[in-house]
N, C-alpha and C. Protein backbone atom coordinates (compact mmCIF):
# COMPACT_ATOMS: atom_id res chain seq x y z
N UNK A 1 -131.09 124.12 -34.36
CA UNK A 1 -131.13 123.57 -35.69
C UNK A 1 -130.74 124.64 -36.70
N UNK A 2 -130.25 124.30 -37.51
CA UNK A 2 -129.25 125.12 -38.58
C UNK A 2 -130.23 125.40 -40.05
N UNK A 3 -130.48 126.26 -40.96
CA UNK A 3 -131.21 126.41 -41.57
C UNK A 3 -130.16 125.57 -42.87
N UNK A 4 -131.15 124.65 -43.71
CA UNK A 4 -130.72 123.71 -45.04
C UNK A 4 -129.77 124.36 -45.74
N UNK A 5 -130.13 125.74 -45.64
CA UNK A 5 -129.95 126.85 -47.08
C UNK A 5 -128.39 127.41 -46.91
N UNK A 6 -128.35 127.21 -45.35
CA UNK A 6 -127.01 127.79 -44.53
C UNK A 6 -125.70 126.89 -45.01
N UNK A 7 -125.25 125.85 -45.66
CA UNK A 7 -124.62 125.11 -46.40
C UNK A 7 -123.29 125.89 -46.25
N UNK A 8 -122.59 124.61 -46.46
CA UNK A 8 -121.05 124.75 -46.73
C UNK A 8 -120.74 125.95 -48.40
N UNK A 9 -121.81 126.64 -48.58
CA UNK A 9 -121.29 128.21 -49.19
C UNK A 9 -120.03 128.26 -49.22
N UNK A 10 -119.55 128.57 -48.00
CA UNK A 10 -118.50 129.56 -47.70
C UNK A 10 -117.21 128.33 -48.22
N UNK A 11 -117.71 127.17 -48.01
CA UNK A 11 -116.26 126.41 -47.86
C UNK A 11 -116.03 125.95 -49.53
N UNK A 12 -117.00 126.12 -50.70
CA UNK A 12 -116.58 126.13 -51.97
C UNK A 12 -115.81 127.27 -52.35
N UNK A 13 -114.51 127.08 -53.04
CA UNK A 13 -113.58 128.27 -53.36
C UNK A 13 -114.22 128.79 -54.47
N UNK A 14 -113.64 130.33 -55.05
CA UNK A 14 -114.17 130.69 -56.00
C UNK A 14 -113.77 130.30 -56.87
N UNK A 15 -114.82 129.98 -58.41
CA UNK A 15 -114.43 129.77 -59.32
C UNK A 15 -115.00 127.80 -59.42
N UNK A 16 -115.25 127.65 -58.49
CA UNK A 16 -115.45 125.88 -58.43
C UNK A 16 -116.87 125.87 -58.86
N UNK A 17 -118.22 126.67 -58.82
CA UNK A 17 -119.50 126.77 -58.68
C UNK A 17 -119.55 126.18 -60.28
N UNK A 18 -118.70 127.00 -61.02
CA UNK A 18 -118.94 127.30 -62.23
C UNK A 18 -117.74 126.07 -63.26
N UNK A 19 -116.90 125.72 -62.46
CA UNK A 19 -116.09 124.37 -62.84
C UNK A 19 -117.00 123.05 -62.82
N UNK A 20 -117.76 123.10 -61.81
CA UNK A 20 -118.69 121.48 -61.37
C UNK A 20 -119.51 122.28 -62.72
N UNK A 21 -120.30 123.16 -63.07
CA UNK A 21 -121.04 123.46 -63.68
C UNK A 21 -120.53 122.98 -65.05
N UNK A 22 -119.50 123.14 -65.35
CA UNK A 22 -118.89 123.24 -67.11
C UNK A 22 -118.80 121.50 -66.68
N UNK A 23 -118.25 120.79 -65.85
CA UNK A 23 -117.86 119.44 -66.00
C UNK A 23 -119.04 118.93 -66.16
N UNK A 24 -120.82 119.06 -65.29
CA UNK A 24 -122.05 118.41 -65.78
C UNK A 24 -122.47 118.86 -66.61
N UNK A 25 -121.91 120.07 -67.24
CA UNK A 25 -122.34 120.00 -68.79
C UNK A 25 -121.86 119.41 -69.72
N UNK A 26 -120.62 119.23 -69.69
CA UNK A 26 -119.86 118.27 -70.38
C UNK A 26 -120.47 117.09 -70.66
N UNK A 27 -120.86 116.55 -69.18
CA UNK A 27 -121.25 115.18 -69.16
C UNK A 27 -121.83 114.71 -69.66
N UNK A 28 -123.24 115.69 -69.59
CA UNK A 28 -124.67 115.51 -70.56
C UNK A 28 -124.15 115.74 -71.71
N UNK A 29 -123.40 116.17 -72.52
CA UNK A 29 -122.82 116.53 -73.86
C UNK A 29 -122.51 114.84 -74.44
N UNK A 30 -121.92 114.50 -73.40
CA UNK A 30 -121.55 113.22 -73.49
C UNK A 30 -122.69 111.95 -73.07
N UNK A 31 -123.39 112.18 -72.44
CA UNK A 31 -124.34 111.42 -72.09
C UNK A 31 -125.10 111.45 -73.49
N UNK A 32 -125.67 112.47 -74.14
CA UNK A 32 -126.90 112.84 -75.13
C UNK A 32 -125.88 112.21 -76.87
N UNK A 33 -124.90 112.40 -76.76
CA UNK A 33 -123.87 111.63 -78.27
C UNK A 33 -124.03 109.85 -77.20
N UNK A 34 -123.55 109.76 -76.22
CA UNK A 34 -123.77 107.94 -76.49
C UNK A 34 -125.23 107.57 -76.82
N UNK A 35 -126.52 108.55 -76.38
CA UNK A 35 -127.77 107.80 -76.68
C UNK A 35 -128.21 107.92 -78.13
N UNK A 36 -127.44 109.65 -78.64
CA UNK A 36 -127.92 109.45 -80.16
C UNK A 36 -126.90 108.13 -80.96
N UNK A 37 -125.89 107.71 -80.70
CA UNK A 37 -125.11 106.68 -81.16
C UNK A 37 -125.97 105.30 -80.66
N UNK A 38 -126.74 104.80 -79.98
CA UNK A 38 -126.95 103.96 -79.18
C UNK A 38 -128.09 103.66 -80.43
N UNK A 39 -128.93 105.49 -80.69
CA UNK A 39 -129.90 104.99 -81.39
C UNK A 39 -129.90 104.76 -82.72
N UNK A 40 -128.79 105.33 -83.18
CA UNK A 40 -128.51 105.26 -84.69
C UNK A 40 -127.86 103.67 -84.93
N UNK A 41 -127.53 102.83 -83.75
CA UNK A 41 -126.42 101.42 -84.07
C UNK A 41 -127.98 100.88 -84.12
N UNK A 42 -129.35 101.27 -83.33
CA UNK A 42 -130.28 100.66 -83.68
C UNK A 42 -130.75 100.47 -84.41
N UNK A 43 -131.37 101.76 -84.98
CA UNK A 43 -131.92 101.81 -86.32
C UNK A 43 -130.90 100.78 -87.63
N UNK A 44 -129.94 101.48 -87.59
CA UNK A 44 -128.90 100.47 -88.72
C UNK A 44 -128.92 98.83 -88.37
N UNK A 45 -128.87 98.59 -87.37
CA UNK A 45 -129.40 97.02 -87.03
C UNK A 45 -130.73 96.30 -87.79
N UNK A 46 -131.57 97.68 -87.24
CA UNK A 46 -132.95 97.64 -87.76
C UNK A 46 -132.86 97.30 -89.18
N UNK A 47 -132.36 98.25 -89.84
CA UNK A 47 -132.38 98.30 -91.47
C UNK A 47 -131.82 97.37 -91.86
N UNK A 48 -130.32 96.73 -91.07
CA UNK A 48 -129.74 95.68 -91.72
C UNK A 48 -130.51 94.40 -91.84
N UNK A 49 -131.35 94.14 -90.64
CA UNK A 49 -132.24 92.91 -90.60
C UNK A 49 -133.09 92.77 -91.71
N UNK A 50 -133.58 94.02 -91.66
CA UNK A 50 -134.97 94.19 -92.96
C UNK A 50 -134.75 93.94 -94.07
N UNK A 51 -133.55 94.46 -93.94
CA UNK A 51 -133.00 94.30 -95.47
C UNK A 51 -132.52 92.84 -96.04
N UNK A 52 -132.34 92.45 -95.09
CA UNK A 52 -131.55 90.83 -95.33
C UNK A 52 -133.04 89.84 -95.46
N UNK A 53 -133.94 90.22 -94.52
CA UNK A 53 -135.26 90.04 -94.56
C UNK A 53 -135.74 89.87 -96.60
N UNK A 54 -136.10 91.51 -96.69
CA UNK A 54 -136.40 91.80 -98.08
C UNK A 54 -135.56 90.93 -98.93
N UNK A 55 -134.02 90.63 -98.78
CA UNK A 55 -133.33 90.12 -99.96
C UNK A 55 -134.23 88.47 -100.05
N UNK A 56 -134.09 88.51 -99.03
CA UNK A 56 -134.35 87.23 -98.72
C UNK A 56 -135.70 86.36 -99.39
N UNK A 57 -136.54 87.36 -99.58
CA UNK A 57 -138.00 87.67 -99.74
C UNK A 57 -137.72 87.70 -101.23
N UNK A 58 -137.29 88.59 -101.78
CA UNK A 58 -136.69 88.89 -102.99
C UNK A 58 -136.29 87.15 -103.97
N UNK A 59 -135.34 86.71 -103.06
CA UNK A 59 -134.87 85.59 -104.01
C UNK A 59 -135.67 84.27 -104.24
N UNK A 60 -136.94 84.57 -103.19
CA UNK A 60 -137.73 83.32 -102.99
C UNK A 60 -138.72 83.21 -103.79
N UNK A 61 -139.22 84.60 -104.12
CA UNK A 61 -139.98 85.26 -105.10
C UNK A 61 -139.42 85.10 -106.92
N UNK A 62 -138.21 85.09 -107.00
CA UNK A 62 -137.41 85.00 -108.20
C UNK A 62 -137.58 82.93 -108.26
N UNK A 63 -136.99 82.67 -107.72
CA UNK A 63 -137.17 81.37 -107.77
C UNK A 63 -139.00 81.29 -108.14
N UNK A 64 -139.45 81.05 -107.47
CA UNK A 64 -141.17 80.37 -108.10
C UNK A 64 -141.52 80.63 -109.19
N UNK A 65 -141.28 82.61 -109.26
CA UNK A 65 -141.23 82.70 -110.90
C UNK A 65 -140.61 81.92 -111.79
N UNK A 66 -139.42 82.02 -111.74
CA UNK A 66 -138.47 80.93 -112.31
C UNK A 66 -139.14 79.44 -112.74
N UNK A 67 -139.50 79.15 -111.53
CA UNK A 67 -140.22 77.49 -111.69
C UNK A 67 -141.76 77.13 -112.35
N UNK A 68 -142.16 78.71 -112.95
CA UNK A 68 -143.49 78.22 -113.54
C UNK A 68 -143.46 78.64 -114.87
N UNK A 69 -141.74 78.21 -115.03
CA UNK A 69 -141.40 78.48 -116.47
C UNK A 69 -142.28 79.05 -117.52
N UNK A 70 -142.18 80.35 -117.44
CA UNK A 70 -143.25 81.02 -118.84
C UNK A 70 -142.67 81.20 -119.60
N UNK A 71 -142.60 81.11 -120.64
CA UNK A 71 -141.33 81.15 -121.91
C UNK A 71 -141.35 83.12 -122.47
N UNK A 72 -140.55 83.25 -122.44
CA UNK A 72 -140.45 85.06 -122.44
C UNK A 72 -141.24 86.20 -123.45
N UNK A 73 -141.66 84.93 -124.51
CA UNK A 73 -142.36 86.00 -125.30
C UNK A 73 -143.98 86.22 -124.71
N UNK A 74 -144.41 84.85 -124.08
CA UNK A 74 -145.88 85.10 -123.43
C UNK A 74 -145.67 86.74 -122.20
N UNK A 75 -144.48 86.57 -121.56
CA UNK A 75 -144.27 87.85 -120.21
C UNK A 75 -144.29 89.02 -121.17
N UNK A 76 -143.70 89.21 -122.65
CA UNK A 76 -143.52 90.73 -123.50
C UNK A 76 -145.17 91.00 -123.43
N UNK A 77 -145.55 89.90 -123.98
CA UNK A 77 -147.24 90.18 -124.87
C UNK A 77 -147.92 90.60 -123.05
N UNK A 78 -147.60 89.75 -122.12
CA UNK A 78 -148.64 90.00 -121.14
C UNK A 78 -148.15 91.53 -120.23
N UNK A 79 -147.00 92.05 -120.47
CA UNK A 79 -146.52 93.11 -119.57
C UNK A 79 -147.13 94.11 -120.92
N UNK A 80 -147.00 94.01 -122.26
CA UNK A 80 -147.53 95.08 -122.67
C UNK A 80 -148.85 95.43 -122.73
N UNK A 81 -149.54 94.49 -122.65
CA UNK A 81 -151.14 94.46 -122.42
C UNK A 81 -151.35 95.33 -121.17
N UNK A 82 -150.67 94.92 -119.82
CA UNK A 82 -151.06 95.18 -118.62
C UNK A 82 -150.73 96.84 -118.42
N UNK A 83 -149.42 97.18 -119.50
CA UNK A 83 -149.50 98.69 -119.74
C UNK A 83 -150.35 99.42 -120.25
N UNK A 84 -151.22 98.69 -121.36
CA UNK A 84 -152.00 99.82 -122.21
C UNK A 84 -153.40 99.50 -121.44
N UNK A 85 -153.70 98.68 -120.46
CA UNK A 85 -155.01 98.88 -119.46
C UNK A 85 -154.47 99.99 -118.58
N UNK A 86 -153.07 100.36 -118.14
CA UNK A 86 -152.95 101.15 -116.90
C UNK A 86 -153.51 102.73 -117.37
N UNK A 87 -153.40 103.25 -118.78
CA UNK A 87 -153.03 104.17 -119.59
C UNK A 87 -154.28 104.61 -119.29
């Protein structure tokens, strides 16, 4: 029986140890940019939803206001009141 360690050594030429070496580094170079891209198309997915979410939220909110028609000078008198309690 032949010792594990005893390997085809001899039959890699010189200069190849260090070629396979630069090509799996490469790889991972390339492996580690598709996952940070993978995670950044997420996140921006993420944000785009939320955001369409929020608008969404946003206009539904504008509307009701809208519909409990307060006539604009009662909103001056009641937003300046609600400032000089914050003070």
């Amino acid at each position: 029986m032949s010792d594990p360690d005893d390997k085809p050594a001899a039959l890699i030429p010189k200069g190849e140890p260090e070629t396979v070496q630069a090509l799996v580094a490469r790889e991972l170079e390339n492996v580690k940019r598709g996952l940070d891209l993978e995670y950044r198309v997420k996140e921006y997915t993420d944000l785009r939803d939320r955001r369409r979410r929020l608008l969404l939220e946003a206009s539904e909110i504008k509307r009701r206001m809208e519909r409990l028609e307060i006539p604009p000078a009662i909103l001056t008198r009641s937003s300046a009141r609600s400032s000089s309690c914050a003070g």
